[in-house]
PDB file of N, CA and C in Angstrom:
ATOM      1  N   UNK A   1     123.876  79.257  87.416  1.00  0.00           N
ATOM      2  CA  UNK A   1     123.339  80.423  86.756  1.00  0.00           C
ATOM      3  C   UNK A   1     121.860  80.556  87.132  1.00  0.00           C
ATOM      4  N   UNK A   2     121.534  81.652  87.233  1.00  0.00           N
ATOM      5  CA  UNK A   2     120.077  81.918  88.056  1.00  0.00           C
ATOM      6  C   UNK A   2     119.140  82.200  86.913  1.00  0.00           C
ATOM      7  N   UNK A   3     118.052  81.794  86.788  1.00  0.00           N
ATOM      8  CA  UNK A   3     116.869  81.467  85.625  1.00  0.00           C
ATOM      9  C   UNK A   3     116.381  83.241  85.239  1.00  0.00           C
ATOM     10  N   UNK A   4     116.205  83.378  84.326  1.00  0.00           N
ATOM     11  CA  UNK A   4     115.305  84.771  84.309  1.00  0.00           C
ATOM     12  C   UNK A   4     114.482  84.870  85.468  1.00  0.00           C
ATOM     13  N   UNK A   5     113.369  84.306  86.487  1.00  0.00           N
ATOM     14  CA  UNK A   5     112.623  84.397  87.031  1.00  0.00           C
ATOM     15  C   UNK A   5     113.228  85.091  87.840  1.00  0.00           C
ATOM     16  N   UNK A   6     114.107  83.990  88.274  1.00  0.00           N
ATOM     17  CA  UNK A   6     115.003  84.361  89.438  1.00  0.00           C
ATOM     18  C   UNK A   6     115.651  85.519  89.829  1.00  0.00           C
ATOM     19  N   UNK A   7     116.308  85.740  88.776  1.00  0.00           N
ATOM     20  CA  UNK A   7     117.171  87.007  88.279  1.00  0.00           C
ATOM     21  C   UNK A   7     116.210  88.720  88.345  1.00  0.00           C
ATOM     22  N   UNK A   8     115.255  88.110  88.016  1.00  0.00           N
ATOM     23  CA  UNK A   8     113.850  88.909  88.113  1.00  0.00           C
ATOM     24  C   UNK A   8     113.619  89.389  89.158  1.00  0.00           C
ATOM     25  N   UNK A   9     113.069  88.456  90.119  1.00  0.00           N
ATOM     26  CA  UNK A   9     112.612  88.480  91.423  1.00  0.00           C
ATOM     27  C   UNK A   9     113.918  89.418  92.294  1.00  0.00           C
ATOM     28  N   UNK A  10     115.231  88.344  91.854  1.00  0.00           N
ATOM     29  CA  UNK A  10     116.035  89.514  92.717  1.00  0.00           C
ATOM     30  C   UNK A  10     116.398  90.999  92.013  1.00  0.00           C
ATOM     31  N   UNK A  11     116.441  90.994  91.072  1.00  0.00           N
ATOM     32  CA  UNK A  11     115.697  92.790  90.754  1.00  0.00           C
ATOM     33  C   UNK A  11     115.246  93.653  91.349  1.00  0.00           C
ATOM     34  N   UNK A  12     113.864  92.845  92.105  1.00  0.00           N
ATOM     35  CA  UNK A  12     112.573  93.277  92.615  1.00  0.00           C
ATOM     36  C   UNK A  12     113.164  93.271  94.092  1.00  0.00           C
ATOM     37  N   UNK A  13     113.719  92.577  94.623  1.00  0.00           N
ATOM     38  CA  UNK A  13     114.293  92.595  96.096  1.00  0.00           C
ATOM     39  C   UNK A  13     115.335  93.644  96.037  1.00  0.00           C
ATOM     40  N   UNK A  14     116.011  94.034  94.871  1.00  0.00           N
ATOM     41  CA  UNK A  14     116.957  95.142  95.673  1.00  0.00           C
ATOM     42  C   UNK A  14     116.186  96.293  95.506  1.00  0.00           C
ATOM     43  N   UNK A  15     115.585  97.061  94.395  1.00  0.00           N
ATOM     44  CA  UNK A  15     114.963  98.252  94.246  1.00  0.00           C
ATOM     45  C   UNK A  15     114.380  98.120  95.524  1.00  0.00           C
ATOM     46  N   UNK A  16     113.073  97.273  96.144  1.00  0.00           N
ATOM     47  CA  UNK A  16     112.899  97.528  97.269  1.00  0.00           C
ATOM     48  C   UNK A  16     113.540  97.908  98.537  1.00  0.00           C
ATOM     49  N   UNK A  17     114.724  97.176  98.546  1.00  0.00           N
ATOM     50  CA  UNK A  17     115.330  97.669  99.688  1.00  0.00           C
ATOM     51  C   UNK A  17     116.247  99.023  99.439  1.00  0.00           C
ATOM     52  N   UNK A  18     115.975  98.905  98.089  1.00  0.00           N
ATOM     53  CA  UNK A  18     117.025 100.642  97.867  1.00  0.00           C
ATOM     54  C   UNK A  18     116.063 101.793  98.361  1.00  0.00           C
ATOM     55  N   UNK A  19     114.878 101.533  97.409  1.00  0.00           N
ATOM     56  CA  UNK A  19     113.517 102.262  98.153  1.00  0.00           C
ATOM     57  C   UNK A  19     113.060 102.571  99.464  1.00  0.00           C
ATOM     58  N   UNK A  20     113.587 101.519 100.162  1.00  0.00           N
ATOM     59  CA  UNK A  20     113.063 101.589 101.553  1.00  0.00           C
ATOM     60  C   UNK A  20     113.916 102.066 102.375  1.00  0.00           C
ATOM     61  N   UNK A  21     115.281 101.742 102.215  1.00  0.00           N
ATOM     62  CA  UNK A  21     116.276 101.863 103.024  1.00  0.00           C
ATOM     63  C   UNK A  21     116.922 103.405 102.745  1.00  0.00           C
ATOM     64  N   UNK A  22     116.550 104.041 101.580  1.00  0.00           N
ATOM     65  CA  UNK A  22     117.083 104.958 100.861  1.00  0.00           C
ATOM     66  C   UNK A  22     116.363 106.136 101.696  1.00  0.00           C
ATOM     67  N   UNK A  23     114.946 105.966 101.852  1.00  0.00           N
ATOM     68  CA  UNK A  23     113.882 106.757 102.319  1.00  0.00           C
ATOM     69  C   UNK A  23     113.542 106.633 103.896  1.00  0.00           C
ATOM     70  N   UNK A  24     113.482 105.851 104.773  1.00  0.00           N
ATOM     71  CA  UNK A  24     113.031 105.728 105.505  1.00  0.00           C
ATOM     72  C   UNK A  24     114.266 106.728 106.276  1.00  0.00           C
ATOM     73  N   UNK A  25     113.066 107.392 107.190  1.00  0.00           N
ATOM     74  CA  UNK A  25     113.760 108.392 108.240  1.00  0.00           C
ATOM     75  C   UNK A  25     113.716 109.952 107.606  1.00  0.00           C
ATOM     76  N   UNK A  26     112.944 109.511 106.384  1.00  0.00           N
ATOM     77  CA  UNK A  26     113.051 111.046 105.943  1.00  0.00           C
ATOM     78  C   UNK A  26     111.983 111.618 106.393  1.00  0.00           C
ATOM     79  N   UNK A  27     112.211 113.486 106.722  1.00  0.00           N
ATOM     80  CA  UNK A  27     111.602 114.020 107.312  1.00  0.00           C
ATOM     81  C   UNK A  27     109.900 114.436 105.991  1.00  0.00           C
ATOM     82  N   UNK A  28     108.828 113.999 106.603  1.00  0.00           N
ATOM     83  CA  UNK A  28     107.434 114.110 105.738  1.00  0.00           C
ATOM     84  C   UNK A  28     106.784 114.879 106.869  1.00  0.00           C
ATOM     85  N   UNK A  29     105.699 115.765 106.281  1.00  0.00           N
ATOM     86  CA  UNK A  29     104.580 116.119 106.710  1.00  0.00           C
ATOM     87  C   UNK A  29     103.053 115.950 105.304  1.00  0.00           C
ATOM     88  N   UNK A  30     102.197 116.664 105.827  1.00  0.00           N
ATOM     89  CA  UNK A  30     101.188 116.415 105.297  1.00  0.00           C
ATOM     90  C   UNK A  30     100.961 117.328 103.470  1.00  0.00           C
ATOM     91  N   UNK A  31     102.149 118.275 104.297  1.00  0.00           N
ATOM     92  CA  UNK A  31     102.204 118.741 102.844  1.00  0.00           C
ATOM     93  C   UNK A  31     103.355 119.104 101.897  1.00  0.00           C
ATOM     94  N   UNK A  32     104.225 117.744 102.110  1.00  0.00           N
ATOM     95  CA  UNK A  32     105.178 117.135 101.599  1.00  0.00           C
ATOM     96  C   UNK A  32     105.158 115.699 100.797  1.00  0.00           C
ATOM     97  N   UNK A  33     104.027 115.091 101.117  1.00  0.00           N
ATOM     98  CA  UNK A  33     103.332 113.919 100.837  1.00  0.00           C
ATOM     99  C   UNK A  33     104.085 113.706  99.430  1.00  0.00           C
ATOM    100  N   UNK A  34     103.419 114.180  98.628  1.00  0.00           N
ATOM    101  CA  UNK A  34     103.619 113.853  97.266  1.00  0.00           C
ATOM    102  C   UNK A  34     104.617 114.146  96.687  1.00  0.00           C
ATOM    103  N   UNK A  35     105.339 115.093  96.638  1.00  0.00           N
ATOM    104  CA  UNK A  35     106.668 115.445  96.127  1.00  0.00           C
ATOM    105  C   UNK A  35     107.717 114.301  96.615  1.00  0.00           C
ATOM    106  N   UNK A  36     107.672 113.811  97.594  1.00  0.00           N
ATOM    107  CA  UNK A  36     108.300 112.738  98.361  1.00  0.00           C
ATOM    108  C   UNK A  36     107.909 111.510  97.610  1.00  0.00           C
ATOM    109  N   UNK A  37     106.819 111.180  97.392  1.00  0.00           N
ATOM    110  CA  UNK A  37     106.409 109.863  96.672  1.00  0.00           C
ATOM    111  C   UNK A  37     107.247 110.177  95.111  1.00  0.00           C
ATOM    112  N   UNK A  38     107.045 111.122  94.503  1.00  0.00           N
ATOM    113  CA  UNK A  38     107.075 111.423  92.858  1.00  0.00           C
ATOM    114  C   UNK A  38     108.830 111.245  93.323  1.00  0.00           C
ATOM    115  N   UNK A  39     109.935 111.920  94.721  1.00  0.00           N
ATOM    116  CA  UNK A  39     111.108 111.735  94.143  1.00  0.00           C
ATOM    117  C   UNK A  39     111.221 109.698  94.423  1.00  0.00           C
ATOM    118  N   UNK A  40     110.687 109.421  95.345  1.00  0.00           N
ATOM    119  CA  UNK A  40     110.848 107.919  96.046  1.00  0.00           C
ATOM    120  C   UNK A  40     110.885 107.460  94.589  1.00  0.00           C
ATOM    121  N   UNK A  41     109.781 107.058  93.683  1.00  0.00           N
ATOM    122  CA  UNK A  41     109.355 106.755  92.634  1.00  0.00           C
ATOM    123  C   UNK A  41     110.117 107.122  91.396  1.00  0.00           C
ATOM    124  N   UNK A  42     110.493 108.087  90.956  1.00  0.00           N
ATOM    125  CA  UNK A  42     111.325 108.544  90.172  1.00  0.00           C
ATOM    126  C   UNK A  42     113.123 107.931  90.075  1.00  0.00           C
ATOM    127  N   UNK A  43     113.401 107.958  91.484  1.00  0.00           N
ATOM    128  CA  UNK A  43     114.534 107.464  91.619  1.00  0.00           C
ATOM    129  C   UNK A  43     114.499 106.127  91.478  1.00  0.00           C
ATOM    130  N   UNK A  44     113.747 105.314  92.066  1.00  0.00           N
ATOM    131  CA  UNK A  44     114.165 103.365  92.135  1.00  0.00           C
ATOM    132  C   UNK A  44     114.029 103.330  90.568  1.00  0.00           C
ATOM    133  N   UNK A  45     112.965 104.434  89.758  1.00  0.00           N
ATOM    134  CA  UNK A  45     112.323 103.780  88.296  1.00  0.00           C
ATOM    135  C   UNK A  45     113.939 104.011  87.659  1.00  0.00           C
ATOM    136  N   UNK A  46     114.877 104.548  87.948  1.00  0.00           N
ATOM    137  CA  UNK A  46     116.177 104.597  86.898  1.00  0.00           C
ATOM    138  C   UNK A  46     117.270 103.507  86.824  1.00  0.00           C
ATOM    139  N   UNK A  47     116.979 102.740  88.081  1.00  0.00           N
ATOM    140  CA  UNK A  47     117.350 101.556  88.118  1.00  0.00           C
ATOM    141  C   UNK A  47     117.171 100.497  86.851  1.00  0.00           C
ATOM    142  N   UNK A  48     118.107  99.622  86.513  1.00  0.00           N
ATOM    143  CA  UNK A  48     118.044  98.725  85.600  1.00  0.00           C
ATOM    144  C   UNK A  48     116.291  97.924  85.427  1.00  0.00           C
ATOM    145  N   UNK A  49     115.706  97.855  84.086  1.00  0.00           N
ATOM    146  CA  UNK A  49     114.608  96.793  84.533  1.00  0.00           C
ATOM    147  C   UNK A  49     113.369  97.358  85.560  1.00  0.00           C
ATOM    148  N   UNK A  50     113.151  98.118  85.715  1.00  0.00           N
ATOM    149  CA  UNK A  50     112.485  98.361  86.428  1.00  0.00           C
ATOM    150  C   UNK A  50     111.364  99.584  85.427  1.00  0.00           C
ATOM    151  N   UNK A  51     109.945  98.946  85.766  1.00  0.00           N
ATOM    152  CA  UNK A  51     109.069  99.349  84.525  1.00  0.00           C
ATOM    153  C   UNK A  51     108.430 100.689  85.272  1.00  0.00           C
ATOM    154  N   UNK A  52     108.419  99.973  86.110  1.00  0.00           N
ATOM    155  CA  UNK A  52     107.348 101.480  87.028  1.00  0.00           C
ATOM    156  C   UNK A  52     107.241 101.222  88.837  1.00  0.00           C
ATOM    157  N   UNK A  53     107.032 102.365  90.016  1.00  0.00           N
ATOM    158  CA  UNK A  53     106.996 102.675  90.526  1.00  0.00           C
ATOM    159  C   UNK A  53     105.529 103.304  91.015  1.00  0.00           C
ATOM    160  N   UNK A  54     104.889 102.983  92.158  1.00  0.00           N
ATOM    161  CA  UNK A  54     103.827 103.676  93.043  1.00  0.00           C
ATOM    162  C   UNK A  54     104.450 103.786  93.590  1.00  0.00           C
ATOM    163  N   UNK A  55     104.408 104.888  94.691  1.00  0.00           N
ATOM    164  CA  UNK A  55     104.621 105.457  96.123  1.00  0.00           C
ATOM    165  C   UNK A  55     103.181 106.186  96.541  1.00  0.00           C
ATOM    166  N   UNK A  56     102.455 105.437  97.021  1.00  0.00           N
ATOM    167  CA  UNK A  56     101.610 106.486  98.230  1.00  0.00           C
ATOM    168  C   UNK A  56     101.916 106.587  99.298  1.00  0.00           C
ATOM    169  N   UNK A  57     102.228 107.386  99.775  1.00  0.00           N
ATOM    170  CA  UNK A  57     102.304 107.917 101.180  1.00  0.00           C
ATOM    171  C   UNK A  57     100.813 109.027 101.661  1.00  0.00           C
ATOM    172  N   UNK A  58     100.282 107.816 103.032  1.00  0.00           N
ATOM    173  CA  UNK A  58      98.626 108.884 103.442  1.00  0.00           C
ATOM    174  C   UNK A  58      98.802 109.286 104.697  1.00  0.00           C
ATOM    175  N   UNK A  59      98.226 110.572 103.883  1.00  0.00           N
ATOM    176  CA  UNK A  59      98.771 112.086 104.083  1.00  0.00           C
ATOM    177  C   UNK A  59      97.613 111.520 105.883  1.00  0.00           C
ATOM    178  N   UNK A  60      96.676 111.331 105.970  1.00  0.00           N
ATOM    179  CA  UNK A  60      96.183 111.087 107.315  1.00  0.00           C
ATOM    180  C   UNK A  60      96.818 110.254 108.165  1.00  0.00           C
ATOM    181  N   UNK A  61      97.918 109.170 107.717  1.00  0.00           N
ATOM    182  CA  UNK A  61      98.678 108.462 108.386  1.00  0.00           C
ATOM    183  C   UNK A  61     100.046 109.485 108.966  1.00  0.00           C
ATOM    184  N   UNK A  62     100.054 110.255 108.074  1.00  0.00           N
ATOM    185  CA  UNK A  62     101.558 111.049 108.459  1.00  0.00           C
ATOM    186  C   UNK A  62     100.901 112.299 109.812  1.00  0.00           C
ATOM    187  N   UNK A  63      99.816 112.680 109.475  1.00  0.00           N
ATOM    188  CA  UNK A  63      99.391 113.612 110.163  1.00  0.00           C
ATOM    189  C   UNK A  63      99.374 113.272 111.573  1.00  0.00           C
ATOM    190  N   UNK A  64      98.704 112.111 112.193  1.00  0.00           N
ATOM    191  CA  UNK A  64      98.730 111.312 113.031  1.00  0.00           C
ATOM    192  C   UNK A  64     100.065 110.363 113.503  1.00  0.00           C
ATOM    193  N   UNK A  65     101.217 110.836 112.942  1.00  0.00           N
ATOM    194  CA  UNK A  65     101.578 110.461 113.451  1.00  0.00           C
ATOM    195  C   UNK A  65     103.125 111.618 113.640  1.00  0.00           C
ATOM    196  N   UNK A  66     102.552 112.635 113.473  1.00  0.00           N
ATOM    197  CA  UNK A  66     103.478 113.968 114.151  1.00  0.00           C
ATOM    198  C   UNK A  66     102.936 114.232 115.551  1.00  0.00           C
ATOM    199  N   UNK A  67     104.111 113.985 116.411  1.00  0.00           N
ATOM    200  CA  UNK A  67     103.772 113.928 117.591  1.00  0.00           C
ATOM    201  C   UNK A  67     104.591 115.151 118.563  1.00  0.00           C
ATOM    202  N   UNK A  68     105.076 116.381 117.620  1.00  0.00           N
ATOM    203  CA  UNK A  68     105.761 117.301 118.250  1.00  0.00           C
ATOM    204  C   UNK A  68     105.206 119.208 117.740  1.00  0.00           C
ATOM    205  N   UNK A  69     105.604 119.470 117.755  1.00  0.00           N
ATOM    206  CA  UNK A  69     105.304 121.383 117.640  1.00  0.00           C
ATOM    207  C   UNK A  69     105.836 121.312 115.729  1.00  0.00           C
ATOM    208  N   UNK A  70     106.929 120.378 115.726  1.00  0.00           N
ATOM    209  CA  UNK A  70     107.535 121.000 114.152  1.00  0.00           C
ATOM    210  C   UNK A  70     106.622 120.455 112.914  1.00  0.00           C
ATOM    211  N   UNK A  71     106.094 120.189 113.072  1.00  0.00           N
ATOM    212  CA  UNK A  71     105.098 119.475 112.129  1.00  0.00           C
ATOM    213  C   UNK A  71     105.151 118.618 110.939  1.00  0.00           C
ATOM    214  N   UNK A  72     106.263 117.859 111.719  1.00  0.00           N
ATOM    215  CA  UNK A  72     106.772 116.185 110.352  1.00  0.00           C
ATOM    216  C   UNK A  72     106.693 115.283 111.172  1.00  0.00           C
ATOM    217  N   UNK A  73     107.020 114.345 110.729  1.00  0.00           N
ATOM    218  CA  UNK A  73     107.382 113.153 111.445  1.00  0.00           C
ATOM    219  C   UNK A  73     108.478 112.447 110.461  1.00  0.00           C
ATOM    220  N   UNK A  74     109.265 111.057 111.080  1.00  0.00           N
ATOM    221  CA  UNK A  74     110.048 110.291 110.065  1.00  0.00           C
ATOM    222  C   UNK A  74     108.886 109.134 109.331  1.00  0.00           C
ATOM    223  N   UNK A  75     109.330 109.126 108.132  1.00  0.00           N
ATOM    224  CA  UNK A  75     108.821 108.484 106.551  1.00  0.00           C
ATOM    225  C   UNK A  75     109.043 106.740 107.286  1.00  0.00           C
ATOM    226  N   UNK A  76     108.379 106.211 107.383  1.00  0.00           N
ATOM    227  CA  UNK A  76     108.426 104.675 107.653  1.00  0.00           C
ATOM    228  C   UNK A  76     107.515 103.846 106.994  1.00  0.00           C
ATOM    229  N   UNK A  77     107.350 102.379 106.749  1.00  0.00           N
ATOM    230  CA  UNK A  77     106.567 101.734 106.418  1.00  0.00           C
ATOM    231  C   UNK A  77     105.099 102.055 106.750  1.00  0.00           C
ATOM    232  N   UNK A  78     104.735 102.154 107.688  1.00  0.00           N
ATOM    233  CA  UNK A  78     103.606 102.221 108.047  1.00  0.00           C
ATOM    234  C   UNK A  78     102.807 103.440 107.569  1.00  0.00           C
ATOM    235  N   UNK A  79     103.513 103.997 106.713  1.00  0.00           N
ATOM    236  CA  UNK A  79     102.824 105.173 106.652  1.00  0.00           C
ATOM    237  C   UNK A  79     102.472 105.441 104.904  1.00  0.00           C
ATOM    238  N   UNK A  80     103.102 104.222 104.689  1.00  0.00           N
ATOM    239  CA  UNK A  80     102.858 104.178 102.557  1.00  0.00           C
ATOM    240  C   UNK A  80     102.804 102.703 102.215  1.00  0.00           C
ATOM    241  N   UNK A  81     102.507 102.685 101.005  1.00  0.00           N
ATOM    242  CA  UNK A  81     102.170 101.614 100.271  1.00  0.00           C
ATOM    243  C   UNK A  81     102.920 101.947  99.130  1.00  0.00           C
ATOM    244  N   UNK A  82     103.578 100.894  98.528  1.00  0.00           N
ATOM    245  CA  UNK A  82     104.435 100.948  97.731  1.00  0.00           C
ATOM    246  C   UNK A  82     104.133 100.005  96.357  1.00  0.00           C
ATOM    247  N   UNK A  83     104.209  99.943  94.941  1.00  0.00           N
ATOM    248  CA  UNK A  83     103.716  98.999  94.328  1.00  0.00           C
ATOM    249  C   UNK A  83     105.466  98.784  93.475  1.00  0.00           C
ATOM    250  N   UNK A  84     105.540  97.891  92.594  1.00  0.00           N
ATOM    251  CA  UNK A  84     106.849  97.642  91.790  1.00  0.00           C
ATOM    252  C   UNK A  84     106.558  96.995  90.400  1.00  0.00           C
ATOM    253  N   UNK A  85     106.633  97.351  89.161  1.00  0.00           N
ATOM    254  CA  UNK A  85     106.941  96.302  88.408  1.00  0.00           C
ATOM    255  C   UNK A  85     108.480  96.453  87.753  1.00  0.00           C
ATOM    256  N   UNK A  86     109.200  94.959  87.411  1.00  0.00           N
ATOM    257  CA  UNK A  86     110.414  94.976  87.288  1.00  0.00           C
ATOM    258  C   UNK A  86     109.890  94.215  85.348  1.00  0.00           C
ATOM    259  N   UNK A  87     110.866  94.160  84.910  1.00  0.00           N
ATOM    260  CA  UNK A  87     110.719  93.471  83.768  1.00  0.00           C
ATOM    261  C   UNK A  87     112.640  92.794  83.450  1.00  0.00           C
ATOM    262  N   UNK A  88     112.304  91.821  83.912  1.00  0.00           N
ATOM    263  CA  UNK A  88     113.510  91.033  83.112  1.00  0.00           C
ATOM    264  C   UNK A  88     113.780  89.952  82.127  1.00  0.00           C
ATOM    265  N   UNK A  89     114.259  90.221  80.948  1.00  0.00           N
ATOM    266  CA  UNK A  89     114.388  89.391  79.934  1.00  0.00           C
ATOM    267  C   UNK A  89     112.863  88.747  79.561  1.00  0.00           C
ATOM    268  N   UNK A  90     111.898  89.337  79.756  1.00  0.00           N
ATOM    269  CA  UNK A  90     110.654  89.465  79.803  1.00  0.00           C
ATOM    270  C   UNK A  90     109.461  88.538  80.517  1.00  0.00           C
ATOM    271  N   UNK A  91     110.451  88.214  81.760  1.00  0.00           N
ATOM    272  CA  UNK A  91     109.922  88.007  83.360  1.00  0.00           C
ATOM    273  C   UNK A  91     109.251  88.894  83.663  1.00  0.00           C
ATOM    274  N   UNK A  92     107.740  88.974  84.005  1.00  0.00           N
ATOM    275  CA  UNK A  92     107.436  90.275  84.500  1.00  0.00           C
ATOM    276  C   UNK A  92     107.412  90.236  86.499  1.00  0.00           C
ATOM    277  N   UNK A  93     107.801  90.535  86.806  1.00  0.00           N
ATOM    278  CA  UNK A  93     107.471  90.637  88.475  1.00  0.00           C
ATOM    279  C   UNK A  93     106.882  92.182  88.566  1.00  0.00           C
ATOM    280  N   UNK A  94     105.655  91.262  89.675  1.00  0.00           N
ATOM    281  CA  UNK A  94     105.126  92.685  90.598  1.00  0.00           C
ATOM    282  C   UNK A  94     105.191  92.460  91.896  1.00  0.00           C
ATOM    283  N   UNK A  95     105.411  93.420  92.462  1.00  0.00           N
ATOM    284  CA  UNK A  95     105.164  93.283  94.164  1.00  0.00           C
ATOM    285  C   UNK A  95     104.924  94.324  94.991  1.00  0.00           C
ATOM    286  N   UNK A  96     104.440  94.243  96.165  1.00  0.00           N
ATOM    287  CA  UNK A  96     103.833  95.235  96.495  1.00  0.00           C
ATOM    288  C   UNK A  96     104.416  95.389  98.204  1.00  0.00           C
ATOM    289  N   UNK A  97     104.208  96.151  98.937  1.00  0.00           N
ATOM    290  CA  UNK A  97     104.552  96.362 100.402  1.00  0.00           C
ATOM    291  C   UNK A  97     102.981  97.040 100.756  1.00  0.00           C
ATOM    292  N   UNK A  98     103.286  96.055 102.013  1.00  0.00           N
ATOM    293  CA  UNK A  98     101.581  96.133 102.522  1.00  0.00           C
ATOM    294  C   UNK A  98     102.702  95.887 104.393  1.00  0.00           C
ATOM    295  N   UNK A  99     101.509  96.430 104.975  1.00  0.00           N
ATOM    296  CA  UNK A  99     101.939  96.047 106.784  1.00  0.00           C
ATOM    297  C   UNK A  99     101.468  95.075 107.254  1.00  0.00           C
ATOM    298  N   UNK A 100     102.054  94.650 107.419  1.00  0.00           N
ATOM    299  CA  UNK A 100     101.842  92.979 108.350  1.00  0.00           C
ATOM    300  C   UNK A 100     102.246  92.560 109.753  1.00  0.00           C
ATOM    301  N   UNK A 101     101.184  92.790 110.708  1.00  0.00           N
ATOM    302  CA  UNK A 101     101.590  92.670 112.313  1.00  0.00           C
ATOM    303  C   UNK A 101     102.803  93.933 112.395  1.00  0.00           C
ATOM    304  N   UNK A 102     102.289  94.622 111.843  1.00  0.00           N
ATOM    305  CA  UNK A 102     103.226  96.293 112.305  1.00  0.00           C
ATOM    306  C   UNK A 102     104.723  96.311 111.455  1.00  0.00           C
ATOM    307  N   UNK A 103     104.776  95.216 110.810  1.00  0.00           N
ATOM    308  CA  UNK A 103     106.279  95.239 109.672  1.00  0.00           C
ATOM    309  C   UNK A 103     105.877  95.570 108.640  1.00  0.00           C
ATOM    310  N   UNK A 104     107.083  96.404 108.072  1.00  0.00           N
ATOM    311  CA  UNK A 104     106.147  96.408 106.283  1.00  0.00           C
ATOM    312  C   UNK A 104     107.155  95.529 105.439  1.00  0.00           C
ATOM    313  N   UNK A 105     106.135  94.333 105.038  1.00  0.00           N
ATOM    314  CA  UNK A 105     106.472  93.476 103.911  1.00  0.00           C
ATOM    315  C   UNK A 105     106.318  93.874 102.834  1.00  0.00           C
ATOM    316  N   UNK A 106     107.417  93.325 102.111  1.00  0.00           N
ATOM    317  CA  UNK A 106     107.754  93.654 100.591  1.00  0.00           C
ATOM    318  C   UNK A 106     107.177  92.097 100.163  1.00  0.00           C
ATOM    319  N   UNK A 107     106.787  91.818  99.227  1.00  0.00           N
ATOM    320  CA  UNK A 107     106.355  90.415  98.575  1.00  0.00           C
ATOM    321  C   UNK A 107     105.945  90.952  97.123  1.00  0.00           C
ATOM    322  N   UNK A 108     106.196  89.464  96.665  1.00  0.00           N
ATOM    323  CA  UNK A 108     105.706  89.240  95.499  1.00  0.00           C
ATOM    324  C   UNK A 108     104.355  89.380  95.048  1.00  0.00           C
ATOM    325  N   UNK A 109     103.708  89.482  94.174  1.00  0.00           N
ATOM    326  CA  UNK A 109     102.366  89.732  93.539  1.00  0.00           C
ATOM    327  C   UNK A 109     102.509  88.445  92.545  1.00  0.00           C
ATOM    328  N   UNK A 110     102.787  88.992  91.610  1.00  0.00           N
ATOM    329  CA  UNK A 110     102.800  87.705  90.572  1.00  0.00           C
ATOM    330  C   UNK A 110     104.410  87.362  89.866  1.00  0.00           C
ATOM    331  N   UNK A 111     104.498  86.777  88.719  1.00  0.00           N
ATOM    332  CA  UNK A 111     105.550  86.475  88.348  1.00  0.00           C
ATOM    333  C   UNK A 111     105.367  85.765  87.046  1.00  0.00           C
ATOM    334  N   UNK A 112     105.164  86.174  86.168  1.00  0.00           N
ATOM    335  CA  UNK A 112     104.958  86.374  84.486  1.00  0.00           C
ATOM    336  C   UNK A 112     105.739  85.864  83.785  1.00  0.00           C
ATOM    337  N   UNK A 113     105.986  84.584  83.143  1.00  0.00           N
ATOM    338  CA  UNK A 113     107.393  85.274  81.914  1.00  0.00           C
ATOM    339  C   UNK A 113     106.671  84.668  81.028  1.00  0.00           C
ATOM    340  N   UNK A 114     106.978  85.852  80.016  1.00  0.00           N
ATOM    341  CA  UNK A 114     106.132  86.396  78.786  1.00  0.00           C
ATOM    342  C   UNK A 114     106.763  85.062  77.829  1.00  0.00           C
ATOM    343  N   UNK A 115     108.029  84.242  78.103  1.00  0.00           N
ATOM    344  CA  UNK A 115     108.209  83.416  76.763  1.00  0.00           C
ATOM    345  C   UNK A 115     107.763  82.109  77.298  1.00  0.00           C
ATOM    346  N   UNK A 116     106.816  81.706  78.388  1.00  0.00           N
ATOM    347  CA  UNK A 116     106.475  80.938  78.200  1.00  0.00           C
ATOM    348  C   UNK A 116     105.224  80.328  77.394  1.00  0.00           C
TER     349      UNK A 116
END
């Protein structure tokens, strides 16, 4: 049987990959930015346990990186920062996605439990 922490943490590993995997390839431009973050964000937050949601996506990263006449590009790591808090059985996990050597890592931040 897997500890609250545990149970926690993997919480925090699937919303991310629902988040990421859910979104990536979607068509963004510069002035789509935010409506895109508010649905990214909105959706993982209905998930079980899950307290809250950031999505930034910068709007100068997306701009730069439309490289045709139609004026989007596809939604990828590199182009947002993502934050998470999960709450289980009052485990708190946070984690965040940051780029690392051109991958975007998902990791842990901290890892809380409130009954200790």
């Amino acid at each position: 049987m897997a500890s609250d922490a545990q149970q926690a943490c993997f919480e925090a590993g699937i919303k991310f990959g629902s988040l990421y995997h859910q979104f990536a390839g979607t068509p963004v431009s510069p002035s789509s930015t935010r409506s895109l973050e508010t649905a990214m964000a909105e959706s993982i937050e209905n998930q079980p346990f899950c307290e809250s949601v950031s999505v930034e996506i910068h709007d100068d990263r997306v701009a730069d990186a439309i490289d045709h006449e139609n004026g989007y590009t596809e939604l990828t790591g590199s182009l947002m920062d993502v934050e998470m808090r999960i709450d289980h059985e009052g485990v708190v996990v946070n984690t965040q996605m940051t780029m690392r050597d051109g991958y975007p890592l998902m990791e842990l931040v901290s890892v809380v439990d409130g009954g200790d």
